[in-house]
N, C-alpha and C. Protein backbone atom coordinates (compact mmCIF):
# COMPACT_ATOMS: atom_id res chain seq x y z
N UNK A 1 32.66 13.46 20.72
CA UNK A 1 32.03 12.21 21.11
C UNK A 1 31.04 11.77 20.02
N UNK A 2 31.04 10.47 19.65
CA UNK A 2 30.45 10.52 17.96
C UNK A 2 29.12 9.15 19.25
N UNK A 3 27.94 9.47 18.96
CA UNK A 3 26.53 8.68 19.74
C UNK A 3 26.46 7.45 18.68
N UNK A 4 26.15 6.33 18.55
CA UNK A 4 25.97 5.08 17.86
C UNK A 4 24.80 5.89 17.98
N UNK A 5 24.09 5.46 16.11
CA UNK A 5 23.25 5.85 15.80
C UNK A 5 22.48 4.62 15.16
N UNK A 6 21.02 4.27 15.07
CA UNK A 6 20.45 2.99 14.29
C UNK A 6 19.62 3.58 13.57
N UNK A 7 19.37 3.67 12.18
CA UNK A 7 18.75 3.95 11.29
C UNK A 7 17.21 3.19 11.29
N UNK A 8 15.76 3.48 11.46
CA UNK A 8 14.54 2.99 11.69
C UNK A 8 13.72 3.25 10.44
N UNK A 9 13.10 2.16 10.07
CA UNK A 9 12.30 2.36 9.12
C UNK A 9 12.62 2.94 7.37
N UNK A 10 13.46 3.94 7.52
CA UNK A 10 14.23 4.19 6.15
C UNK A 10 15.44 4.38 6.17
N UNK A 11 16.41 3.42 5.58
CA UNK A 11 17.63 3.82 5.72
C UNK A 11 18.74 5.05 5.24
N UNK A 12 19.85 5.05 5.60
CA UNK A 12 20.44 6.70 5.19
C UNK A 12 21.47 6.53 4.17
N UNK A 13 21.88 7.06 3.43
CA UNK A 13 23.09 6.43 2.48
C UNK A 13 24.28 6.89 3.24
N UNK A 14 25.50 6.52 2.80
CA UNK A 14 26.68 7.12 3.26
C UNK A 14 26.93 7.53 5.01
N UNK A 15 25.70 6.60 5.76
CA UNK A 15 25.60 7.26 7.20
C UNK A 15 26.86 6.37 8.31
N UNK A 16 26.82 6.65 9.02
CA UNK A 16 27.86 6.06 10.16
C UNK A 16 27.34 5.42 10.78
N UNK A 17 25.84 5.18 10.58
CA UNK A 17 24.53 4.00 11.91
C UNK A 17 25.61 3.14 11.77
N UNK A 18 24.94 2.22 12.88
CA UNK A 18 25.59 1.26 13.37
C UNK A 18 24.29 -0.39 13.11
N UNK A 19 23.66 0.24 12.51
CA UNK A 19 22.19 -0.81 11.93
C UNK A 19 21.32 -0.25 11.81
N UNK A 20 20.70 -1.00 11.26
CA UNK A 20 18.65 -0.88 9.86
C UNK A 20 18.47 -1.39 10.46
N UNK A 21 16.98 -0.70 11.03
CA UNK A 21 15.53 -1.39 11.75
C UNK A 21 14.65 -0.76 10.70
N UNK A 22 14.36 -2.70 9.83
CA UNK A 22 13.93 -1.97 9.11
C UNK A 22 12.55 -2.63 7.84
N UNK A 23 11.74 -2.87 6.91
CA UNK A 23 11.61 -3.65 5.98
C UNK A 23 12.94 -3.28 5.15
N UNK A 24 13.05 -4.86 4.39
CA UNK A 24 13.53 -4.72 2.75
C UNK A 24 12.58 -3.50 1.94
N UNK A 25 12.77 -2.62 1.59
CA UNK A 25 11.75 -1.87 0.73
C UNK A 25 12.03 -2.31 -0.59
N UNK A 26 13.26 -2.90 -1.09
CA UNK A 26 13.39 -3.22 -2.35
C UNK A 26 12.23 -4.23 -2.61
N UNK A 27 12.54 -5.51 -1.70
CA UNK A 27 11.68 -6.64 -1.69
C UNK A 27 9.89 -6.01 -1.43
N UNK A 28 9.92 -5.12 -0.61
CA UNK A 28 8.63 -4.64 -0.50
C UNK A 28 7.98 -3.86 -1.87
N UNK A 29 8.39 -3.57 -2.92
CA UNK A 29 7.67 -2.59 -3.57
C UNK A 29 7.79 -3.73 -4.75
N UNK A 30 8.84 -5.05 -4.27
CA UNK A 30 8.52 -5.63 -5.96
C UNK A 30 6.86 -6.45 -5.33
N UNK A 31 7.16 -6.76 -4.19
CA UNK A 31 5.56 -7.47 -3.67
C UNK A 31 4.70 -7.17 -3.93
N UNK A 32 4.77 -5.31 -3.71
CA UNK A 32 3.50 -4.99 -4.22
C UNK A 32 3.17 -5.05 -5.85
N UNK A 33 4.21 -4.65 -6.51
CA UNK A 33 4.19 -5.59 -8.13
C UNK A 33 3.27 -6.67 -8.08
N UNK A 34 4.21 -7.44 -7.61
CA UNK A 34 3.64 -9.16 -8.28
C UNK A 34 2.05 -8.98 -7.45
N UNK A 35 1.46 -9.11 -6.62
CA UNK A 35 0.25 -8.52 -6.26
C UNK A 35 -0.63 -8.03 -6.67
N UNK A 36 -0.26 -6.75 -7.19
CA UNK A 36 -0.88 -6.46 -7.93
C UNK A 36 -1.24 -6.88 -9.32
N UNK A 37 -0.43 -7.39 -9.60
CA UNK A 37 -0.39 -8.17 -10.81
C UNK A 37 -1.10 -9.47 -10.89
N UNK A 38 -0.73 -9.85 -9.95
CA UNK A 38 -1.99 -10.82 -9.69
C UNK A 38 -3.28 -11.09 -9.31
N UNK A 39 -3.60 -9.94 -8.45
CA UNK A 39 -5.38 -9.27 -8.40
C UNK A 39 -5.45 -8.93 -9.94
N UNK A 40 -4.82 -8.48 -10.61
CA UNK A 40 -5.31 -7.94 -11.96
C UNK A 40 -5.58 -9.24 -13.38
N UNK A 41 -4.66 -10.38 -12.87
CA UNK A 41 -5.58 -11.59 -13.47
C UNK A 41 -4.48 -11.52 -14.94
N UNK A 42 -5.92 -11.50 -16.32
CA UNK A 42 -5.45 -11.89 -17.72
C UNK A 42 -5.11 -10.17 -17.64
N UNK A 43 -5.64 -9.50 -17.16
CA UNK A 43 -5.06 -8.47 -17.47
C UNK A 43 -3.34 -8.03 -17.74
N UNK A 44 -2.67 -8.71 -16.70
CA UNK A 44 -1.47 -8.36 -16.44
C UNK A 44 -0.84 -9.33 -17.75
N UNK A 45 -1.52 -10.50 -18.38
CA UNK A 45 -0.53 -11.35 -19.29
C UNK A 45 -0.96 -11.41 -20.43
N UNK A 46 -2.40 -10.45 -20.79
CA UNK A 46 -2.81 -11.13 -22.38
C UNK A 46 -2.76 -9.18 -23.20
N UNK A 47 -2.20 -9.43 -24.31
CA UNK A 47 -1.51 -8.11 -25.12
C UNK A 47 -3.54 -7.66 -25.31
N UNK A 48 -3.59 -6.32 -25.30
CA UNK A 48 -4.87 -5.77 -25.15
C UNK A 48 -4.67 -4.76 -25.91
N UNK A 49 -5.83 -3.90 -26.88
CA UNK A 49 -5.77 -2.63 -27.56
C UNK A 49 -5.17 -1.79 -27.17
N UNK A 50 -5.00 -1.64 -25.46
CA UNK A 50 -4.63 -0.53 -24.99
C UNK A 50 -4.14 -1.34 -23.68
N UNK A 51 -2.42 -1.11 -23.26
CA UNK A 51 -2.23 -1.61 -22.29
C UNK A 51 -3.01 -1.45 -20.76
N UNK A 52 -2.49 -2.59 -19.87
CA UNK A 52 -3.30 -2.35 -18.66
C UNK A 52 -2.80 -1.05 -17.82
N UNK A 53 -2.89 -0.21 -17.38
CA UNK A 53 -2.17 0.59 -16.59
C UNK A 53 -2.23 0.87 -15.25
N UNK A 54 -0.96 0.66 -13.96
CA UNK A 54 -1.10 0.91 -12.73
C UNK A 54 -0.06 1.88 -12.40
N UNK A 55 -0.83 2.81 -11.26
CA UNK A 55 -0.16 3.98 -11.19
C UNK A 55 0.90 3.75 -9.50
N UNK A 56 1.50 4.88 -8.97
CA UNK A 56 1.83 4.86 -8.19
C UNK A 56 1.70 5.98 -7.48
N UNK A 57 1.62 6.43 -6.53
CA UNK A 57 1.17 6.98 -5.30
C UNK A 57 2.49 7.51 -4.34
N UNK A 58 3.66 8.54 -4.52
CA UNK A 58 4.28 8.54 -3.22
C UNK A 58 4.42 9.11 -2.34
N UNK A 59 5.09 9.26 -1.49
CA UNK A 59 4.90 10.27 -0.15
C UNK A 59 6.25 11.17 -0.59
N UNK A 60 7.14 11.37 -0.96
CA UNK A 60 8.21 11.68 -0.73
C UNK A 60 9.22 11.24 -1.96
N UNK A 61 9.64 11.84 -2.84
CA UNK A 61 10.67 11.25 -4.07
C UNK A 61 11.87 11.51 -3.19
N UNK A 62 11.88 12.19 -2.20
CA UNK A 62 13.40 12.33 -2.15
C UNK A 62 13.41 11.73 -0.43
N UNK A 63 12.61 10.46 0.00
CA UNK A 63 12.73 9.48 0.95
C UNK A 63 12.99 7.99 0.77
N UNK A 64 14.38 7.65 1.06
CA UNK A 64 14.93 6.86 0.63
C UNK A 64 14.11 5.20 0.31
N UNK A 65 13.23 5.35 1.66
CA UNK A 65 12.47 3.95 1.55
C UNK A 65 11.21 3.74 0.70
N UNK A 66 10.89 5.18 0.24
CA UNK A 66 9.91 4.93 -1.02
C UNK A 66 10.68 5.21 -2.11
N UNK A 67 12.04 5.35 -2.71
CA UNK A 67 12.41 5.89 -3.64
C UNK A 67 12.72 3.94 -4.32
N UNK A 68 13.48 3.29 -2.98
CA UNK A 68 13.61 2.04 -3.00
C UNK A 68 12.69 0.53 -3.46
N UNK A 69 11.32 1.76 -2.61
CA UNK A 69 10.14 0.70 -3.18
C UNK A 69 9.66 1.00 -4.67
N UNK A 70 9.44 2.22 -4.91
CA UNK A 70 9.19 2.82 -6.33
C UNK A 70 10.26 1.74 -7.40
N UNK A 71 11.05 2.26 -7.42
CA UNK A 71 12.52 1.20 -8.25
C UNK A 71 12.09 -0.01 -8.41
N UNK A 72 11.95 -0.98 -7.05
CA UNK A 72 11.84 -2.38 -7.31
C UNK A 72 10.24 -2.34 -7.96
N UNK A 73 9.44 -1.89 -7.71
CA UNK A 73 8.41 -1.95 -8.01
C UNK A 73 7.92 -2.27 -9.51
N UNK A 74 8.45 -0.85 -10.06
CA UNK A 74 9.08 -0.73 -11.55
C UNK A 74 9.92 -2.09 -12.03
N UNK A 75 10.98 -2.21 -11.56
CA UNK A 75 11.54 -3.32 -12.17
C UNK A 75 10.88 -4.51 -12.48
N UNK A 76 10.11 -4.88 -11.39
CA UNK A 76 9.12 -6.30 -11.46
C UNK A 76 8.62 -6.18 -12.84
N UNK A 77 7.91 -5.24 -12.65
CA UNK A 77 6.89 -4.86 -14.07
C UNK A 77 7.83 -5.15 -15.49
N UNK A 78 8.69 -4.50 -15.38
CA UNK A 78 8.94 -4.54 -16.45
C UNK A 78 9.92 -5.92 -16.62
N UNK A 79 9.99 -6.29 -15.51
CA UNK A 79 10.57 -7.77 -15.55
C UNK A 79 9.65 -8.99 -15.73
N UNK A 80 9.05 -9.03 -15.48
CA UNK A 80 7.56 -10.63 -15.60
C UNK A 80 6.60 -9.74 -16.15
N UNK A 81 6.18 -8.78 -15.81
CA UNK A 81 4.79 -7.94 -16.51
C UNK A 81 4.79 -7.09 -17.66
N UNK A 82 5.63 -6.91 -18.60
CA UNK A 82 5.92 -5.71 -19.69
C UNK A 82 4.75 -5.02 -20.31
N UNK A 83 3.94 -6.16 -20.23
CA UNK A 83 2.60 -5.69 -21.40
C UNK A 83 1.49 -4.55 -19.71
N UNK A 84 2.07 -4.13 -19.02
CA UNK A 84 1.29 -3.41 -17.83
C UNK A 84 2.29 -2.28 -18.29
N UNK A 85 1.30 -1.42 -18.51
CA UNK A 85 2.08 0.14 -18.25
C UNK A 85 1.93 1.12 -17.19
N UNK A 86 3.15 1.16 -16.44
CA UNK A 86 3.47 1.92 -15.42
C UNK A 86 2.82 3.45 -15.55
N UNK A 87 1.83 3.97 -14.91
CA UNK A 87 2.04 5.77 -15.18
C UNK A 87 2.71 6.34 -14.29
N UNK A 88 3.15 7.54 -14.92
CA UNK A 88 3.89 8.11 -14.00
C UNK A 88 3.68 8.55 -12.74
N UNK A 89 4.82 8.22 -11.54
CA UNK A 89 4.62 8.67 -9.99
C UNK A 89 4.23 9.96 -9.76
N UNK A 90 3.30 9.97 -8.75
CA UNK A 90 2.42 11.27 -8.24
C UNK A 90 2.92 11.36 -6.93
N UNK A 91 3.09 12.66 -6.72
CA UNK A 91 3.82 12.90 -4.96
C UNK A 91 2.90 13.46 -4.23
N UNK A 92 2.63 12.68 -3.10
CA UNK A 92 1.23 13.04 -2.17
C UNK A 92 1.44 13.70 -0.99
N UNK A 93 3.12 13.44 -0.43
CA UNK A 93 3.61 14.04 0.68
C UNK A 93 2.31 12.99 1.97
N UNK A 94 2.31 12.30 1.48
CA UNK A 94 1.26 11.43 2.56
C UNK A 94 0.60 12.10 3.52
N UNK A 95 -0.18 12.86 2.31
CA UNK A 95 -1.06 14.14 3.14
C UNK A 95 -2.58 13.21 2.25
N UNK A 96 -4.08 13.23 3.47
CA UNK A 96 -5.00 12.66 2.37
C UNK A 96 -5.43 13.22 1.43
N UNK A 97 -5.39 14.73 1.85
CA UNK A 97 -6.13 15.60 0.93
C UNK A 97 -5.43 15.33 -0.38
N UNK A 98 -4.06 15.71 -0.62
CA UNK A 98 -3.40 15.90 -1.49
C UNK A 98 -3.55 14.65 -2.53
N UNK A 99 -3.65 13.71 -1.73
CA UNK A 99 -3.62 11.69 -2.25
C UNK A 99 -4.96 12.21 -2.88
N UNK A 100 -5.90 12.74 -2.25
CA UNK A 100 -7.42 12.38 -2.97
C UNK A 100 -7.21 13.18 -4.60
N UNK A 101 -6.55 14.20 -4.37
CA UNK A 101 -6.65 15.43 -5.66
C UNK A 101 -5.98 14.50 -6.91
N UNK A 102 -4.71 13.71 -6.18
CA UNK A 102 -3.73 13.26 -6.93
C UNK A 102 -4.65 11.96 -8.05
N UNK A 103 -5.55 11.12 -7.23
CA UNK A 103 -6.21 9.81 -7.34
C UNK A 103 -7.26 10.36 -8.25
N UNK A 104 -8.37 11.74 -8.16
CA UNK A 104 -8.78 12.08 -8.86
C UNK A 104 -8.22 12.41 -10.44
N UNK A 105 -7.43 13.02 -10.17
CA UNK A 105 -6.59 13.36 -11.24
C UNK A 105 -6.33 11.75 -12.29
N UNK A 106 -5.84 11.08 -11.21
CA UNK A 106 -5.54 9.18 -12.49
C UNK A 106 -6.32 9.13 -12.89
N UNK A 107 -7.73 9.52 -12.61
CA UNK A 107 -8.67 8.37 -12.95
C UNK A 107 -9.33 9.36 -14.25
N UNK A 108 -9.33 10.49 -13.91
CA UNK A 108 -9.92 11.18 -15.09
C UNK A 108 -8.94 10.97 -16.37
N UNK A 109 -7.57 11.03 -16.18
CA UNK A 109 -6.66 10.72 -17.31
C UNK A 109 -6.67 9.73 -17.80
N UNK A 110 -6.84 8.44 -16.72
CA UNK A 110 -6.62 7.02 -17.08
C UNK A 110 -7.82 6.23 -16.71
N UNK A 111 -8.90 6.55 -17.76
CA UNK A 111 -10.04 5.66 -17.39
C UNK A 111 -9.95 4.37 -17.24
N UNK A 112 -8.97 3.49 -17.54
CA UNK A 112 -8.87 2.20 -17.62
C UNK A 112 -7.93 1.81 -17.05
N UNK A 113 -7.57 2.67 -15.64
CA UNK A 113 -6.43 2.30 -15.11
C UNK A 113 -7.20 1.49 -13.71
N UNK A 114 -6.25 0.26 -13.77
CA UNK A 114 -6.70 -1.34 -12.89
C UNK A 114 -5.67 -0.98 -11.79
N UNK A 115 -4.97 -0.20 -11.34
CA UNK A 115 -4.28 -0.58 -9.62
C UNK A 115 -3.73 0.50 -9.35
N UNK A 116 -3.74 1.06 -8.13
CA UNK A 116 -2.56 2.07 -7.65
C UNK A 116 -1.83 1.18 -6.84
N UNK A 117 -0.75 1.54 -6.11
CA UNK A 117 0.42 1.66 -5.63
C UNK A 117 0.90 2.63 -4.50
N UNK A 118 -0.49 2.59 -3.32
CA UNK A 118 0.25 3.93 -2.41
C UNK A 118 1.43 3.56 -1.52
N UNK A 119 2.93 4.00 -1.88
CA UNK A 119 3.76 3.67 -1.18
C UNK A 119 4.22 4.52 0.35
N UNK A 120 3.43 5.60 0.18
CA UNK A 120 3.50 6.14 1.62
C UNK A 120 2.17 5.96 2.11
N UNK A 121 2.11 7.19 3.17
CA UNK A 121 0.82 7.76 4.00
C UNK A 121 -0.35 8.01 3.29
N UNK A 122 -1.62 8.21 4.11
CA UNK A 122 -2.31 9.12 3.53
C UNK A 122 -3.39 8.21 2.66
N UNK A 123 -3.60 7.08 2.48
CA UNK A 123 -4.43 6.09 2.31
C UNK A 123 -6.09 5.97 2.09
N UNK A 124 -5.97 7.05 3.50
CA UNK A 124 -8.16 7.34 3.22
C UNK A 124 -8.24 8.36 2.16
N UNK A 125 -7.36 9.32 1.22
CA UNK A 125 -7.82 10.04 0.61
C UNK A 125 -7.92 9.05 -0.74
N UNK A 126 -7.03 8.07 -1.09
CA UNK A 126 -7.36 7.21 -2.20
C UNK A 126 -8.10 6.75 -2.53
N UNK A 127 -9.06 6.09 -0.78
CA UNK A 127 -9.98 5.14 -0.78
C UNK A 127 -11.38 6.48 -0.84
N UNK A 128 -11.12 7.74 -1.07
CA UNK A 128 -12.25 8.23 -1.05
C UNK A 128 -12.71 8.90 -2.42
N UNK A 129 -11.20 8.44 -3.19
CA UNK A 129 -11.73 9.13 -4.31
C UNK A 129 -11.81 7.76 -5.23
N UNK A 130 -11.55 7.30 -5.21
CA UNK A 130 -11.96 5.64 -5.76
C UNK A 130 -13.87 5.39 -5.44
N UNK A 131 -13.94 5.58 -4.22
CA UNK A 131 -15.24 5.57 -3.61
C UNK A 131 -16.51 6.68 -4.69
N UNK A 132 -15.92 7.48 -4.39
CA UNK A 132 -17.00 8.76 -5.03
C UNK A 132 -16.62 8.29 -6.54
N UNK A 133 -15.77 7.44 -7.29
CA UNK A 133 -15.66 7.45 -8.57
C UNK A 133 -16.30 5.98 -9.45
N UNK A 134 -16.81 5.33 -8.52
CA UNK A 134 -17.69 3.95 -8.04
C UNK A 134 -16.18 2.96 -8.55
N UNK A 135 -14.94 3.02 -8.67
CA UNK A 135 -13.89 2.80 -8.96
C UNK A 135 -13.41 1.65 -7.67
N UNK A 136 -14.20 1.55 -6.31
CA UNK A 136 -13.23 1.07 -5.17
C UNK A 136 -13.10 -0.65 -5.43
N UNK A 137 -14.23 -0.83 -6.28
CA UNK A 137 -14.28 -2.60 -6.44
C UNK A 137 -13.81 -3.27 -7.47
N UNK A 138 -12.82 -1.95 -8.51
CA UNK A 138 -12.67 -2.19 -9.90
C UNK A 138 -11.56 -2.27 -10.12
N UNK A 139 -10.30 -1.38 -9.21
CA UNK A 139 -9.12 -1.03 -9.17
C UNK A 139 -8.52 -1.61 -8.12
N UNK A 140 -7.19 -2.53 -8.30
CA UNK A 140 -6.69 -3.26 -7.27
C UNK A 140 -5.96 -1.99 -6.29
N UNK A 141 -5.84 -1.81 -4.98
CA UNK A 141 -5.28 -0.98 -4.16
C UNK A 141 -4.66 -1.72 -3.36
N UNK A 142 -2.87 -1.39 -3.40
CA UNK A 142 -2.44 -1.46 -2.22
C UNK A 142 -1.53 -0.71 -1.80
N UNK A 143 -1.04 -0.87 -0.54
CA UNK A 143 -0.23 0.42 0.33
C UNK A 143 0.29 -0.46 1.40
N UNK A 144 0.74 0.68 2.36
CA UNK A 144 1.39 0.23 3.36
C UNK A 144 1.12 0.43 4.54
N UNK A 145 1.62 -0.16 5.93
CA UNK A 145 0.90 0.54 7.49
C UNK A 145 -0.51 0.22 7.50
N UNK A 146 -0.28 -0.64 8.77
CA UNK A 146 -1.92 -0.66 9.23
C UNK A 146 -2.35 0.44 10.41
N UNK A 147 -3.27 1.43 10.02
CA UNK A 147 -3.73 2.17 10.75
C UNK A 147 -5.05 2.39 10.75
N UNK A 148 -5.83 3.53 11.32
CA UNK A 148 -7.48 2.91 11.33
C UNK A 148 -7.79 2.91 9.88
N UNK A 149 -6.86 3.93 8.91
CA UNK A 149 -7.69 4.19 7.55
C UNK A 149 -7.51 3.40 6.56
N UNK A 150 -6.62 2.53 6.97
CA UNK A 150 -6.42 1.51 5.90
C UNK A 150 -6.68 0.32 6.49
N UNK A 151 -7.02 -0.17 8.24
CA UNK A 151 -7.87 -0.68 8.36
C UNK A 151 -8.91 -0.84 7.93
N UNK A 152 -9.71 0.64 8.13
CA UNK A 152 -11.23 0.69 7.43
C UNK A 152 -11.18 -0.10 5.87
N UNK A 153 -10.19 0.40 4.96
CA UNK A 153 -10.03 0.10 3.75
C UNK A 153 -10.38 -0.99 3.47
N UNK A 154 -9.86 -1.60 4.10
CA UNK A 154 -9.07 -3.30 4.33
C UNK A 154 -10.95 -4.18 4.30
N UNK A 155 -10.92 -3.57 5.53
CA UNK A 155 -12.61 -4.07 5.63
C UNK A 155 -13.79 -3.86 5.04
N UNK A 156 -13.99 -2.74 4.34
CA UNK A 156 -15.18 -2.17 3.55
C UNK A 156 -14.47 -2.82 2.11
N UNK A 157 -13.57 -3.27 1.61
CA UNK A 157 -12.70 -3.82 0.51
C UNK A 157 -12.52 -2.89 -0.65
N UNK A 158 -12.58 -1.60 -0.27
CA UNK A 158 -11.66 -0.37 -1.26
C UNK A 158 -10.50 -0.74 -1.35
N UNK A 159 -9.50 -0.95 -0.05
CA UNK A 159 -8.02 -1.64 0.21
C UNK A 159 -7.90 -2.89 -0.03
N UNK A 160 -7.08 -3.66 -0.86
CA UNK A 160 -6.72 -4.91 -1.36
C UNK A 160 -5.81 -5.73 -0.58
N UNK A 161 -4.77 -5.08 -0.14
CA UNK A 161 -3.80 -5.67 0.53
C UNK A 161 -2.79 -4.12 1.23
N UNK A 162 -2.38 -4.73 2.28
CA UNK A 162 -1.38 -3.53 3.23
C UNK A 162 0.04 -4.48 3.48
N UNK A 163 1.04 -4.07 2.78
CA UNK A 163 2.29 -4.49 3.55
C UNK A 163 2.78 -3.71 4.40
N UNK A 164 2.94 -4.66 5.83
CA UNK A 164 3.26 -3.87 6.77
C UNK A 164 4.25 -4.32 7.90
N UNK A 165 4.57 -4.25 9.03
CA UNK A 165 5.65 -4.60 9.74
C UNK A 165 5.21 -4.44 11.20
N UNK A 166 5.66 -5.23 11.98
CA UNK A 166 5.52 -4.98 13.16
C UNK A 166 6.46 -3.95 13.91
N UNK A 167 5.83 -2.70 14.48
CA UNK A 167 6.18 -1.89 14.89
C UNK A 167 6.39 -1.79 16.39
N UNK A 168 6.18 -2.56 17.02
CA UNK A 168 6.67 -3.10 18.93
C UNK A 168 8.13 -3.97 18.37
N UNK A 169 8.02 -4.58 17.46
CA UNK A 169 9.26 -5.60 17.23
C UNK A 169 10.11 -4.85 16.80
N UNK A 170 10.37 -3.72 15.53
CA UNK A 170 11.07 -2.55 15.66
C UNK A 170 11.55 -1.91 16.72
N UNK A 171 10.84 -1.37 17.21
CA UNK A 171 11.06 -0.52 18.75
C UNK A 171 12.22 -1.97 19.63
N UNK A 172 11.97 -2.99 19.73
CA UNK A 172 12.37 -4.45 20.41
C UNK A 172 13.67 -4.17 19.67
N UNK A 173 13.78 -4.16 18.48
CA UNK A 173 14.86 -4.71 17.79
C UNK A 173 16.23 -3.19 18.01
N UNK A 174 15.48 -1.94 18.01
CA UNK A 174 16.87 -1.18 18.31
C UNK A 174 16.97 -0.76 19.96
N UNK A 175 16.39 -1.26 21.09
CA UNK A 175 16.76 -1.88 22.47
C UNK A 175 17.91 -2.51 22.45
N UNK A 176 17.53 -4.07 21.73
CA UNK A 176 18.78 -5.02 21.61
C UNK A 176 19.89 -4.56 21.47
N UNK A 177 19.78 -3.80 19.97
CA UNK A 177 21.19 -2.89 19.06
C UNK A 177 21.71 -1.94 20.29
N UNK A 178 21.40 -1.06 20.77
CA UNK A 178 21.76 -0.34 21.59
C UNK A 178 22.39 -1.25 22.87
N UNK A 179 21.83 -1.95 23.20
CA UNK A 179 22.54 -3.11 24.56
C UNK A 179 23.46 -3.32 23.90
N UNK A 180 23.68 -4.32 23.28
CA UNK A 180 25.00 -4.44 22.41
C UNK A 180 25.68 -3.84 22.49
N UNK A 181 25.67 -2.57 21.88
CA UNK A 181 26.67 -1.33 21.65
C UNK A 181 27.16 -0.90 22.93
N UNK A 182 26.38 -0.90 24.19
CA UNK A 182 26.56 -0.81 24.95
C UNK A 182 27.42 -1.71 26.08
N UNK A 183 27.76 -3.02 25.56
CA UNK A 183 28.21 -4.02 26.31
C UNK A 183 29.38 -4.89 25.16
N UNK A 184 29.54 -3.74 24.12
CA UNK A 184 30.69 -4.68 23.46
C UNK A 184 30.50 -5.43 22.58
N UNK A 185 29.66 -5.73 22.31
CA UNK A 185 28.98 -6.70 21.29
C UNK A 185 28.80 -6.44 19.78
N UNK A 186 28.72 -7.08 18.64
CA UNK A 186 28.14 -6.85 17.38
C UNK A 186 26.59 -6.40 17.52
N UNK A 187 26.24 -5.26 16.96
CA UNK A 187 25.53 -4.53 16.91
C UNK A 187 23.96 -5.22 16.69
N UNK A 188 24.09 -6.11 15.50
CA UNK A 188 22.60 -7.18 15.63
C UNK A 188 22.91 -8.05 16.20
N UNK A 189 23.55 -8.61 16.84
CA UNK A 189 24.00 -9.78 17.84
C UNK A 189 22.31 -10.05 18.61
N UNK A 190 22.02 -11.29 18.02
CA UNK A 190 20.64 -11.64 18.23
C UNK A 190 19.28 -10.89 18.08
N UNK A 191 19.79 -10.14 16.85
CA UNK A 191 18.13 -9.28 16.17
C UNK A 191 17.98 -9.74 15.45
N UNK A 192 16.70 -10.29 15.19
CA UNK A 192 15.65 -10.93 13.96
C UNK A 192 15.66 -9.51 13.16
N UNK A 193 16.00 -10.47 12.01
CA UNK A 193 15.78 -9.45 10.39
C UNK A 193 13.92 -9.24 10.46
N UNK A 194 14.12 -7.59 10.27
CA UNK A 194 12.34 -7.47 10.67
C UNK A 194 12.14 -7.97 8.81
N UNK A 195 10.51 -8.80 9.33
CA UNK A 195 9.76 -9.42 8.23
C UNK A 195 8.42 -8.32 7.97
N UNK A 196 8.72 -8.68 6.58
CA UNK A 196 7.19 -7.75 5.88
C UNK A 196 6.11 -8.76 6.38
N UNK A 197 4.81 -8.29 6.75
CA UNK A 197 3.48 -8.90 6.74
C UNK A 197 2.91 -8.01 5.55
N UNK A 198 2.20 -9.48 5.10
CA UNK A 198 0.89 -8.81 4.07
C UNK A 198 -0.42 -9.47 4.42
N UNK A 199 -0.61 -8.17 4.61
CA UNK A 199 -2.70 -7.92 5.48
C UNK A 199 -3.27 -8.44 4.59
N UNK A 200 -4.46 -9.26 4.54
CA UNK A 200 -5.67 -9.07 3.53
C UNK A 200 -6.88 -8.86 4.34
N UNK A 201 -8.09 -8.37 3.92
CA UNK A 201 -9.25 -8.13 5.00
C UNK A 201 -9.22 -9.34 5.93
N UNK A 202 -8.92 -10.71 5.18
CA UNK A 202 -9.19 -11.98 5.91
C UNK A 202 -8.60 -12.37 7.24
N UNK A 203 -7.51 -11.89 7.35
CA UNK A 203 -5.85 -12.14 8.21
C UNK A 203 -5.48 -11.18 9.04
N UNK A 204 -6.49 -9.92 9.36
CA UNK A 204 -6.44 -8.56 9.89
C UNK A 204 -6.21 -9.50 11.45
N UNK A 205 -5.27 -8.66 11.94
CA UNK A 205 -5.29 -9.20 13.52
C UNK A 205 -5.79 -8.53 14.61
């Protein structure tokens, strides 16, 4: 007996689901690009002694929906932004502790590095080592998921921006899929393609 299966939040390669509940992560990680790129101003467009540099932050290299955002992310850059140099991805396992060691670590290497990129979890350890490094008002930050710690972020303005998704409308959207499946139907047969939101402290709901 093979169960209809719906893939949530990260999709599976080669799987038998029957639908993605899900963001675009491609579209999501070039957002956070251009974003960042754009908190960062002349930085991101005028040739400098030493390029601008923004790092990235992930939870997981071998999770499909940050491997997706990482990629597009990269591409942007080097597509409209060339003169920004990418450093290389740090794996945090979207643990904070680990994020804080990792964030310490950029900043001592890359004194002149203008943005991270946290594409997973784990958010308050960024905003605490940015904090203790007087770094939180200097370096553009953004990430993903609104939760209290990147709430807090959001509001004390360590956090720049959160792309994020509605997570009741997820849960809503593989109900539907499953009715469907259940009654014969095409599988998104009246599911809204889930939309990215992007938080700023201003727009917090």
């Amino acid at each position: 007996m093979v169960l209809p299966t719906a893939t949530l939040i990260s999709d599976l390669s080669n799987s038998r689901r029957v639908a993605y509940v899900g963001l675009d992560n491609r579209a999501a990680g070039r957002t956070a690009a251009y974003l960042i790129a754009r908190f960062m101003g002349p930085l991101a467009h005028s040739p400098q002694s030493r390029p601008a540099r923004v790092a990235m932050i992930v939870g997981s290299l071998r999770y499909r929906a940050h491997e997706e955002r990482e990629a597009r992310f990269l591409h942007l850059f080097e597509e409209q932004f060339p003169l920004v140099q990418v450093v290389g991805v740090r794996e945090g396992l979207d643990d904070a502790e680990r994020n804080y060691r990792q964030t310490r670590a950029l900043l001592e290497q890359h004194g002149d590095l203008a943005g991270i990129y946290n594409i997973g979890g784990g958010a308050e350890g960024i905003g605490r080592a940015l904090k203790e490094a007087g770094a939180d008002r200097k370096i553009v930050f953004i990430g993903h998921g609104v939760t209290p710690d990147t709430r807090a972020l959001l509001i004390d303005g360590t956090m720049d921006v959160v792309i994020t998704q509605n997570p009741q409308g997820a849960v809503m959207n593989c109900v539907r899929i499953f009715a469907n499946v259940r009654d014969g139907r095409e599988p998104t047969n009246g599911v809204e393609t889930t939309r990215s939101q992007v938080l700023f402290r201003e727009n917090l709901p």
